[in-house]
PDB file of N, CA and C in Angstrom:
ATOM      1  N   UNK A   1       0.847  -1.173   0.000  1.00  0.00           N
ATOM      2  CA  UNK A   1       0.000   0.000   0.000  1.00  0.00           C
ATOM      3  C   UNK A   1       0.893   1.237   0.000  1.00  0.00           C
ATOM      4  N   UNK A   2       0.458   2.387  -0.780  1.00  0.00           N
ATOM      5  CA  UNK A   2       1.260   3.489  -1.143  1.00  0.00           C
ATOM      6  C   UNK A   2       0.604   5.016   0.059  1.00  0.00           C
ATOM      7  N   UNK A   3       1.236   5.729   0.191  1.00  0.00           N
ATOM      8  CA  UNK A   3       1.102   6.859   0.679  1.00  0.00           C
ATOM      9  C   UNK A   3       0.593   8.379  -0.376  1.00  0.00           C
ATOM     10  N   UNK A   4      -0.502   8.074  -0.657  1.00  0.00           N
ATOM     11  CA  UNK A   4      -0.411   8.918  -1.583  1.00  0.00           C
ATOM     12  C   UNK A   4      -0.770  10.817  -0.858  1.00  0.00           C
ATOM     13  N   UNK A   5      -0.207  11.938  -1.562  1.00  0.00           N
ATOM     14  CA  UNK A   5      -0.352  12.625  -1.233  1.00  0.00           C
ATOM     15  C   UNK A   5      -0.947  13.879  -2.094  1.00  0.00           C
ATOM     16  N   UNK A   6      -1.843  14.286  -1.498  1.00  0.00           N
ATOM     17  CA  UNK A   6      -2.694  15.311  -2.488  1.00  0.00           C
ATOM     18  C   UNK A   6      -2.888  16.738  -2.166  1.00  0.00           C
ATOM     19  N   UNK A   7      -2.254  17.485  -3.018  1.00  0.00           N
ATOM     20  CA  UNK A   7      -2.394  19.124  -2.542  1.00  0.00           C
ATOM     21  C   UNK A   7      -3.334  19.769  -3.444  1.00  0.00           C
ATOM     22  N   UNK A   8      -4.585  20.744  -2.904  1.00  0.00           N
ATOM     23  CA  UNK A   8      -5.242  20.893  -3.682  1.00  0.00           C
ATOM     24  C   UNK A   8      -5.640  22.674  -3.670  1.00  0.00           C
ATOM     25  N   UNK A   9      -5.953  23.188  -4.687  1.00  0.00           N
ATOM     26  CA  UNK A   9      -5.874  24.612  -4.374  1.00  0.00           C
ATOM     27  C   UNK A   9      -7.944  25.071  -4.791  1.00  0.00           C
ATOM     28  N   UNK A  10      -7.687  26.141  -4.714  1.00  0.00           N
ATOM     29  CA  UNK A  10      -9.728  26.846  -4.932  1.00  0.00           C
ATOM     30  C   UNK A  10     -10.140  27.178  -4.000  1.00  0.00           C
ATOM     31  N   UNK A  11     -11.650  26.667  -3.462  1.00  0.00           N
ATOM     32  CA  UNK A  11     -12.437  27.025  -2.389  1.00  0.00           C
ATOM     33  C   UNK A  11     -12.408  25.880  -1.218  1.00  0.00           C
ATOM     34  N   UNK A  12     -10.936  26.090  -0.394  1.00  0.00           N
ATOM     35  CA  UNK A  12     -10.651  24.594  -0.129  1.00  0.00           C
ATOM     36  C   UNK A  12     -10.652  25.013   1.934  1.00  0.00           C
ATOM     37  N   UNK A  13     -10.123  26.259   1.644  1.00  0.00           N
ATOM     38  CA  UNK A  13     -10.151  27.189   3.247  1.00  0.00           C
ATOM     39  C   UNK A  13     -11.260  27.720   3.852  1.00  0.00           C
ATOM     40  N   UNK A  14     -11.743  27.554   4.914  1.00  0.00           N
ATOM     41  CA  UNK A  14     -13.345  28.625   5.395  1.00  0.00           C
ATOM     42  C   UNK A  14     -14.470  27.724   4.464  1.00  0.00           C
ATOM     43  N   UNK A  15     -14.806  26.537   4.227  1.00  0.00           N
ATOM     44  CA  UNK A  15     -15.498  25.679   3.682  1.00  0.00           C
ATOM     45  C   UNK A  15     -16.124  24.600   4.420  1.00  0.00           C
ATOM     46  N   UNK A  16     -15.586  23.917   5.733  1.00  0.00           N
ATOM     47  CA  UNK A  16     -15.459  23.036   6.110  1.00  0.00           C
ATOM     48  C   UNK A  16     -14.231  22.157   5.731  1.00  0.00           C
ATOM     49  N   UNK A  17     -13.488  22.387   4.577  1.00  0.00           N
ATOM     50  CA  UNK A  17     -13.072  21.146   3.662  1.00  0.00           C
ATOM     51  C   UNK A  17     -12.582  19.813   5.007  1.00  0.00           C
ATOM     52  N   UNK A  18     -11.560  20.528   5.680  1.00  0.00           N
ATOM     53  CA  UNK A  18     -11.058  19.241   6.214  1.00  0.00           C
ATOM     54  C   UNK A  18     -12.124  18.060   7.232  1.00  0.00           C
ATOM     55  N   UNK A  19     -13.003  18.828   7.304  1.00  0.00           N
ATOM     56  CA  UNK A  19     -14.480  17.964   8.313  1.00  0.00           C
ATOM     57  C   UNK A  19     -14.924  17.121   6.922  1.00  0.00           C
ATOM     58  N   UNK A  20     -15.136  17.577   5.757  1.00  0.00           N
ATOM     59  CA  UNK A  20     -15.640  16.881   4.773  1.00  0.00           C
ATOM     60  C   UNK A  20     -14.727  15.572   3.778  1.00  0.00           C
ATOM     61  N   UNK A  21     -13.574  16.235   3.801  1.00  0.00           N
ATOM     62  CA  UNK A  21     -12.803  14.993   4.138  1.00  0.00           C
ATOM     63  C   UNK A  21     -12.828  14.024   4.964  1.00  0.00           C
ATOM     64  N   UNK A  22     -12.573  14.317   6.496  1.00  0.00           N
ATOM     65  CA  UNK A  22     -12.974  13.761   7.149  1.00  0.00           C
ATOM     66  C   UNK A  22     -13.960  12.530   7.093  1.00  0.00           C
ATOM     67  N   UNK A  23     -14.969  13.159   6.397  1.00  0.00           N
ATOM     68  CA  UNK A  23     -16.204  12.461   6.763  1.00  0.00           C
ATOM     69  C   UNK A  23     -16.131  11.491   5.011  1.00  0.00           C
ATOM     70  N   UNK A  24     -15.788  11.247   4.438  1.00  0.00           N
ATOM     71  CA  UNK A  24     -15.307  10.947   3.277  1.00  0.00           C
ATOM     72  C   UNK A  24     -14.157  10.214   3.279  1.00  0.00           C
ATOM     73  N   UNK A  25     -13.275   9.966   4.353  1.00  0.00           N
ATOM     74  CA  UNK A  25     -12.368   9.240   4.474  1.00  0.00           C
ATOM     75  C   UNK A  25     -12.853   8.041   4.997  1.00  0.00           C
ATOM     76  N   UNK A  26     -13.607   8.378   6.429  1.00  0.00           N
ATOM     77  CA  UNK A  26     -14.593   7.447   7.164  1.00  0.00           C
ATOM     78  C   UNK A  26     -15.324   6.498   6.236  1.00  0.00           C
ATOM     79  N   UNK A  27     -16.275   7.117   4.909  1.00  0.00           N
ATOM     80  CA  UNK A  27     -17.072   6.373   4.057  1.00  0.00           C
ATOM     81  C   UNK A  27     -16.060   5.430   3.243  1.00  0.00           C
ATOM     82  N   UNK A  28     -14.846   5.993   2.878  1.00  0.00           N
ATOM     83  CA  UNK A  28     -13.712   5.171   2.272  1.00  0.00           C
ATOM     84  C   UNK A  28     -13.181   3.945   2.577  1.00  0.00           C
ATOM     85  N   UNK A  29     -13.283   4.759   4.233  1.00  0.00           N
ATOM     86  CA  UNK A  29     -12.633   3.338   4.916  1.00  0.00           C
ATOM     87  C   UNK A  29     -10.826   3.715   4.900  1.00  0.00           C
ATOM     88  N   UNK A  30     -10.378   5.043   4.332  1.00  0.00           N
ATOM     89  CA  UNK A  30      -9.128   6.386   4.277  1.00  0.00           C
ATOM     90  C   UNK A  30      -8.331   6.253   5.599  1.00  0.00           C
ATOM     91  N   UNK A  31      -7.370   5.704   5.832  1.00  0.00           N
ATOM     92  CA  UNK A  31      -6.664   6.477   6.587  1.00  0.00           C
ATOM     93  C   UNK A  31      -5.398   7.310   6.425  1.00  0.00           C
ATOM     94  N   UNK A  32      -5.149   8.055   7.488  1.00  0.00           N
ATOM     95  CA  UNK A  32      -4.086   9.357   7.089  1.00  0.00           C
ATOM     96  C   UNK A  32      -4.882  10.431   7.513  1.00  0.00           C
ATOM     97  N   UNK A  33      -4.578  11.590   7.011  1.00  0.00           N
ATOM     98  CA  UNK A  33      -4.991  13.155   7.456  1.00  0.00           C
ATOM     99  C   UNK A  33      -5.034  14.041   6.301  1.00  0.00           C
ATOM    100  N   UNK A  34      -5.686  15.367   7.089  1.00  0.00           N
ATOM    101  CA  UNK A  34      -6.291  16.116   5.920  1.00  0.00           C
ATOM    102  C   UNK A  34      -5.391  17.523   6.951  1.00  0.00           C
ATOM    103  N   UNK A  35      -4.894  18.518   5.958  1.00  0.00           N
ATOM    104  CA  UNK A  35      -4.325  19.823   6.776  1.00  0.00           C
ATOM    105  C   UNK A  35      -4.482  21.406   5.866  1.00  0.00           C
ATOM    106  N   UNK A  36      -4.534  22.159   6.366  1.00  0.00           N
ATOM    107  CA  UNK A  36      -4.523  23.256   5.856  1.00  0.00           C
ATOM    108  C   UNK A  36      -2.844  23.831   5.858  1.00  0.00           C
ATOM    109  N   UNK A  37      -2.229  24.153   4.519  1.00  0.00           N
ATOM    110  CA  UNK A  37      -1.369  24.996   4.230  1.00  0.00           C
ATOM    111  C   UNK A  37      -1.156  26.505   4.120  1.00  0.00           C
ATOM    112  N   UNK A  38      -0.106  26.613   4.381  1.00  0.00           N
ATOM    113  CA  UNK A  38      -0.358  28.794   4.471  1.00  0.00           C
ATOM    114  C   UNK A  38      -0.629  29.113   3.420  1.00  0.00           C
ATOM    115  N   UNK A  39      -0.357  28.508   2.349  1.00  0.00           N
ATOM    116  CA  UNK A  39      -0.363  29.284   1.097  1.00  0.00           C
ATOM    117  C   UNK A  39      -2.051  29.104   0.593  1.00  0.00           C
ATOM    118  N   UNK A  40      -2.830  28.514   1.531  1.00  0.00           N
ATOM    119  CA  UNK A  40      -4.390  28.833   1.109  1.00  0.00           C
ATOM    120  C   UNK A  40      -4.398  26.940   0.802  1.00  0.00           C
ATOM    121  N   UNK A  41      -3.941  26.400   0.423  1.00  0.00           N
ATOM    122  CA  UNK A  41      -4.054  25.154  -0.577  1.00  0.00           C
ATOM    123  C   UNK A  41      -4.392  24.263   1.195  1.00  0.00           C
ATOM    124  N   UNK A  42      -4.932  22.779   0.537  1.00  0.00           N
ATOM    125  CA  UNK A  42      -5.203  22.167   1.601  1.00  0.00           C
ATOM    126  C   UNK A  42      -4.419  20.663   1.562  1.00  0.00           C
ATOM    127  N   UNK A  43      -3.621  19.640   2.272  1.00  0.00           N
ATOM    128  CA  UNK A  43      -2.710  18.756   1.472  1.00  0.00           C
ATOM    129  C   UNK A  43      -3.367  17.531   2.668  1.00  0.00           C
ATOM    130  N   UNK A  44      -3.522  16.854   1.706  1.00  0.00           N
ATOM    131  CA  UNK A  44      -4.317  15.075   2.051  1.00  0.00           C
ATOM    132  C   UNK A  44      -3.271  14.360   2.063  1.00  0.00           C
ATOM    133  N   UNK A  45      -3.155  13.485   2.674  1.00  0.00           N
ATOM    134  CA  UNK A  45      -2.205  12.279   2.783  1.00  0.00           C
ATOM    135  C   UNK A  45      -3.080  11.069   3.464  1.00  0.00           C
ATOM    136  N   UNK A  46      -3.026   9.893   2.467  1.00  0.00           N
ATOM    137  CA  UNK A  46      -3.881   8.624   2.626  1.00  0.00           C
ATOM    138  C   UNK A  46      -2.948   7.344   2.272  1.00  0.00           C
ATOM    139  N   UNK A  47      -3.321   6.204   2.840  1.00  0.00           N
ATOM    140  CA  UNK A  47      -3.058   5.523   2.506  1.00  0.00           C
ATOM    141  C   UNK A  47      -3.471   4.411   1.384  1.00  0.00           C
ATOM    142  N   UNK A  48      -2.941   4.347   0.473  1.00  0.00           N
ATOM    143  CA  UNK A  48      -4.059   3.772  -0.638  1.00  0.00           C
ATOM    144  C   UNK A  48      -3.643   3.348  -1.881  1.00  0.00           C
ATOM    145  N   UNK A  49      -4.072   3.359  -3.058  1.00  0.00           N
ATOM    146  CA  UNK A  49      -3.645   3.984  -4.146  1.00  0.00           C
ATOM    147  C   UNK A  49      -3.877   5.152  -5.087  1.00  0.00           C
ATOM    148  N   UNK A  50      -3.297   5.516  -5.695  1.00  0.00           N
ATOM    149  CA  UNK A  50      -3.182   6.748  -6.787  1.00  0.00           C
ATOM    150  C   UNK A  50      -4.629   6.834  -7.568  1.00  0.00           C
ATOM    151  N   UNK A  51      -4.831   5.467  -7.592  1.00  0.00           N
ATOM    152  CA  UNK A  51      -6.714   5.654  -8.881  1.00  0.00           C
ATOM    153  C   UNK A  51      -7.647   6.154  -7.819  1.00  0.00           C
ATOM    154  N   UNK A  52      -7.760   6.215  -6.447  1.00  0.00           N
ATOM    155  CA  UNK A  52      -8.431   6.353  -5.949  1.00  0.00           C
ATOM    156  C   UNK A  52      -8.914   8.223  -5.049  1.00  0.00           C
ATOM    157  N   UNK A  53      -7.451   8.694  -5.536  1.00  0.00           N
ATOM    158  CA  UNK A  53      -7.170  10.286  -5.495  1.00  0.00           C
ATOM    159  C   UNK A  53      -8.808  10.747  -5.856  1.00  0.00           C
ATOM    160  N   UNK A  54      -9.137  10.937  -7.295  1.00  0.00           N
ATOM    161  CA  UNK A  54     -10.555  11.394  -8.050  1.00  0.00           C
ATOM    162  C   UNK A  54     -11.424  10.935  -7.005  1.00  0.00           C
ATOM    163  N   UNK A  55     -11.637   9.703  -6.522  1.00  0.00           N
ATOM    164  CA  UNK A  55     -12.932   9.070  -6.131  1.00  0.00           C
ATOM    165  C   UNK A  55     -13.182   9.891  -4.842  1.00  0.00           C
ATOM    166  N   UNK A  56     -11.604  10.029  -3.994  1.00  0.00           N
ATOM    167  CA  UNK A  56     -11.926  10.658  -2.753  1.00  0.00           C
ATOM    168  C   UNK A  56     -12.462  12.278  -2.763  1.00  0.00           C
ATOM    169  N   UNK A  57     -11.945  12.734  -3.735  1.00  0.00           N
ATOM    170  CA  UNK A  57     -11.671  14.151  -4.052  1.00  0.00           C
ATOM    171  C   UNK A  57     -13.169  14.447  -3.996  1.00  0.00           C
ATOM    172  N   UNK A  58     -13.436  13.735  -5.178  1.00  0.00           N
ATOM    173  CA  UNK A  58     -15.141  13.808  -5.212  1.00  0.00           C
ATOM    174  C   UNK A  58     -15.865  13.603  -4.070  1.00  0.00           C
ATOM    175  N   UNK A  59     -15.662  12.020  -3.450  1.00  0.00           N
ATOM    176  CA  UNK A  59     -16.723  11.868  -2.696  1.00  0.00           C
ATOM    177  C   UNK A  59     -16.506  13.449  -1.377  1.00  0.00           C
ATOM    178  N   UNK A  60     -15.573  13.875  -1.287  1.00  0.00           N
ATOM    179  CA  UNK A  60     -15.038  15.260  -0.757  1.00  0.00           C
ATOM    180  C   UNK A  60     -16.369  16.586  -1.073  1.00  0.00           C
ATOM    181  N   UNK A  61     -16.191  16.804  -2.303  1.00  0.00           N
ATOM    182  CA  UNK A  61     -17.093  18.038  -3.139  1.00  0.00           C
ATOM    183  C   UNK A  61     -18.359  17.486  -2.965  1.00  0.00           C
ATOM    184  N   UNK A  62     -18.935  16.350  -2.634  1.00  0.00           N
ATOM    185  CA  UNK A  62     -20.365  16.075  -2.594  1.00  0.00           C
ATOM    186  C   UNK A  62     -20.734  15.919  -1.493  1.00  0.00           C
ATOM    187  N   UNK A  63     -19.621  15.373  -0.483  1.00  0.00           N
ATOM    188  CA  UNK A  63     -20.144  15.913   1.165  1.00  0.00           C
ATOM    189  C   UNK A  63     -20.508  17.250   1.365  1.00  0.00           C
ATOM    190  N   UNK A  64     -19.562  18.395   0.836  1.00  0.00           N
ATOM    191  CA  UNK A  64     -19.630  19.512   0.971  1.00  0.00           C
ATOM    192  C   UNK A  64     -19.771  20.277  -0.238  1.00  0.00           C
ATOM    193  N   UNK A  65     -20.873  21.167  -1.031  1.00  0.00           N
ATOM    194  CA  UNK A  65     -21.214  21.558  -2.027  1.00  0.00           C
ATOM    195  C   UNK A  65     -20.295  22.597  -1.970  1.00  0.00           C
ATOM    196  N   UNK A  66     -19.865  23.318  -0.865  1.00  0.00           N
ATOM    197  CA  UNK A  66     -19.093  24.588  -0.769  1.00  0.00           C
ATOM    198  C   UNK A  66     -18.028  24.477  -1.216  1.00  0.00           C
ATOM    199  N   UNK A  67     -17.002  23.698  -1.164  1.00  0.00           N
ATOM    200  CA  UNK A  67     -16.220  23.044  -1.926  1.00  0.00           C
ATOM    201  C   UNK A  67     -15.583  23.381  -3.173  1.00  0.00           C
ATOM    202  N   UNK A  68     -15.139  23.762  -3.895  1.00  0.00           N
ATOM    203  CA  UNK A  68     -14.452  23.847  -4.832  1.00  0.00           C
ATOM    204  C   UNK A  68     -12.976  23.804  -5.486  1.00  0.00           C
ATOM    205  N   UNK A  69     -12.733  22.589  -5.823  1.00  0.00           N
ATOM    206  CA  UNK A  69     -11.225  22.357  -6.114  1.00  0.00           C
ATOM    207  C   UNK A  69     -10.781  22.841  -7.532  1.00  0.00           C
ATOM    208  N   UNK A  70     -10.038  23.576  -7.821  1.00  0.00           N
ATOM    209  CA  UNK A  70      -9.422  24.192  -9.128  1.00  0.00           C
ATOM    210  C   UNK A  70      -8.253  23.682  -9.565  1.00  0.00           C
ATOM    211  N   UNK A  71      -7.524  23.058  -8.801  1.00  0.00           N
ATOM    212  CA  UNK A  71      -6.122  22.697  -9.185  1.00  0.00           C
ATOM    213  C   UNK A  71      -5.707  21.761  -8.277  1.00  0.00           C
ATOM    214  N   UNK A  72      -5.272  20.511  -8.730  1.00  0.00           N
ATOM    215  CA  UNK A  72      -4.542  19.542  -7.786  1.00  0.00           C
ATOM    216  C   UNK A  72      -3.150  19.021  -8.237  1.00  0.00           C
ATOM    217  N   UNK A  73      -2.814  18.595  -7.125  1.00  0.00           N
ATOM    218  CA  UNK A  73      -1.212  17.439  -7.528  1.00  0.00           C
ATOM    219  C   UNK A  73      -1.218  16.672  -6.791  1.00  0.00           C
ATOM    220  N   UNK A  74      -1.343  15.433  -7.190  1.00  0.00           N
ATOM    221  CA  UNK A  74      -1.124  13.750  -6.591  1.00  0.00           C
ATOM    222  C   UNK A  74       0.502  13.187  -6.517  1.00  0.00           C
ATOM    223  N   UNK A  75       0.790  12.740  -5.781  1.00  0.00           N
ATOM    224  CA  UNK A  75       2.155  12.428  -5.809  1.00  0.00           C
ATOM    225  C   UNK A  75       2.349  10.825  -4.692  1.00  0.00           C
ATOM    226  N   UNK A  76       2.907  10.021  -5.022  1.00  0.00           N
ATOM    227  CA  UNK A  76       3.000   8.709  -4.529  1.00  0.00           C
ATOM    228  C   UNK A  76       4.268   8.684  -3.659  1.00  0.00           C
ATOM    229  N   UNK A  77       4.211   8.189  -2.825  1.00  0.00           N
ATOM    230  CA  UNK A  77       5.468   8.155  -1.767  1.00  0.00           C
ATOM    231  C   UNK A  77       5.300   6.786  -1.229  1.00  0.00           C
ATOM    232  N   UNK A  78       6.584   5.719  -1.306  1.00  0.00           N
ATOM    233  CA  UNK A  78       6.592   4.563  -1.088  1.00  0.00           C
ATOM    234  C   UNK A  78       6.841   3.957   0.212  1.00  0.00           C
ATOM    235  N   UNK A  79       7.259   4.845   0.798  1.00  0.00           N
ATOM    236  CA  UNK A  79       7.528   4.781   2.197  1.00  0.00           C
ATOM    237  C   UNK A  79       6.391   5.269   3.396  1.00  0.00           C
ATOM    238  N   UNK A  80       5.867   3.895   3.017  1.00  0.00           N
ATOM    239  CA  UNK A  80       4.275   4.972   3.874  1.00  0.00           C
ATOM    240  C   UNK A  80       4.482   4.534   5.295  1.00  0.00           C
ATOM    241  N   UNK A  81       4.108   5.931   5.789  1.00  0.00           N
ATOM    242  CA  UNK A  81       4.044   6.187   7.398  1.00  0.00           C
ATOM    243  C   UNK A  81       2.628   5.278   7.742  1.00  0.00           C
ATOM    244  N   UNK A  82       2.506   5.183   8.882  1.00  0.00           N
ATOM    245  CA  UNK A  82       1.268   4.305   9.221  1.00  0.00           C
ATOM    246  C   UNK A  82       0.424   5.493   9.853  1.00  0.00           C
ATOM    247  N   UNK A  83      -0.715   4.447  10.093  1.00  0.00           N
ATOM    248  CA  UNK A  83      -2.094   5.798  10.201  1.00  0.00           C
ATOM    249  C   UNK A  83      -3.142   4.563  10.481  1.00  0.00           C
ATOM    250  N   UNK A  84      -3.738   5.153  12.131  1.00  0.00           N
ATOM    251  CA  UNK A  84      -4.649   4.016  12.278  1.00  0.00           C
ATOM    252  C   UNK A  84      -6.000   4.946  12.068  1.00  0.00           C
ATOM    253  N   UNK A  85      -6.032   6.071  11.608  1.00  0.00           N
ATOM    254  CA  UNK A  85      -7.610   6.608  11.528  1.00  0.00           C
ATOM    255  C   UNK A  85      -7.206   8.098  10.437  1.00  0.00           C
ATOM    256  N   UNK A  86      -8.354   8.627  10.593  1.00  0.00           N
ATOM    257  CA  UNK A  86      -8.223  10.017   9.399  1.00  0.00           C
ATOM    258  C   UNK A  86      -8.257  10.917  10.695  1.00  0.00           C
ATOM    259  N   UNK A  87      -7.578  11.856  10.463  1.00  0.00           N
ATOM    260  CA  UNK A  87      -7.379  12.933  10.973  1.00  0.00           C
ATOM    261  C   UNK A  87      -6.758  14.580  10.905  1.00  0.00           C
ATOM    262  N   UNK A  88      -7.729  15.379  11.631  1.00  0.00           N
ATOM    263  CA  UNK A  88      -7.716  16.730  10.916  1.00  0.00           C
ATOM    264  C   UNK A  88      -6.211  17.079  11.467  1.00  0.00           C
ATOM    265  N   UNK A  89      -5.308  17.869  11.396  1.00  0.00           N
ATOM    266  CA  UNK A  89      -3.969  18.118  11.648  1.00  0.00           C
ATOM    267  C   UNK A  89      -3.849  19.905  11.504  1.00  0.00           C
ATOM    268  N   UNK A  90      -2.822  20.194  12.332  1.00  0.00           N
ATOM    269  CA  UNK A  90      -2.948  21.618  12.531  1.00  0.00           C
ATOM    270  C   UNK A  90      -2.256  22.228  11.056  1.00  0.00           C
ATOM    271  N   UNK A  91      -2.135  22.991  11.008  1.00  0.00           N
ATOM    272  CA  UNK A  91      -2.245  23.898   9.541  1.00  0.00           C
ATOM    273  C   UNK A  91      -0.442  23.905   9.429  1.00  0.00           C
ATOM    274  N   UNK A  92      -0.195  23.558   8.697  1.00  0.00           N
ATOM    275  CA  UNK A  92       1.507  23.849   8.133  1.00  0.00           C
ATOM    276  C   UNK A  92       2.245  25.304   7.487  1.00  0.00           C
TER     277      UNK A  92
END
């Protein structure tokens, strides 16, 4: 299992996003964390695979209509840290 990591930019701050993740990781069955970055962008880290980036993203934007993602980057890291649940994480 891979560590995949997802930074995503838009209407991602003052949304809920990371509760809707949250709650979208839970339905996944996701573990890892969801965080807010300074630069506005919000960065996911799951354990999983790469095809499954879209599915979460989405099931993400349909928990929360407020939501709006404009720009992402997926990136795979092989050395995955462990993670026994999803969790919100303080802002980087």
């Amino acid at each position: 299992m891979d560590e995949i990591h997802i930074r995503a930019w838009g209407r991602v701050q003052g949304v809920f996003f990371r509760r809707a993740a949250q709650r979208a990781a839970k339905k996944l069955g996701l573990k890892g964390y969801v965080c807010n970055c300074s630069d506005g962008s919000i960065e996911i880290c799951y354990l999983g695979n790469q095809e499954n980036a879209d599915i979460f993203l989405s099931a993400i934007q349909k928990t929360n209509p407020l939501v709006r993602i404009d720009r992402k980057e997926v990136s795979v890291c092989t050395n995955a840290e462990s993670f026994s649940d999803f969790r919100i994480r303080d802002a980087i």
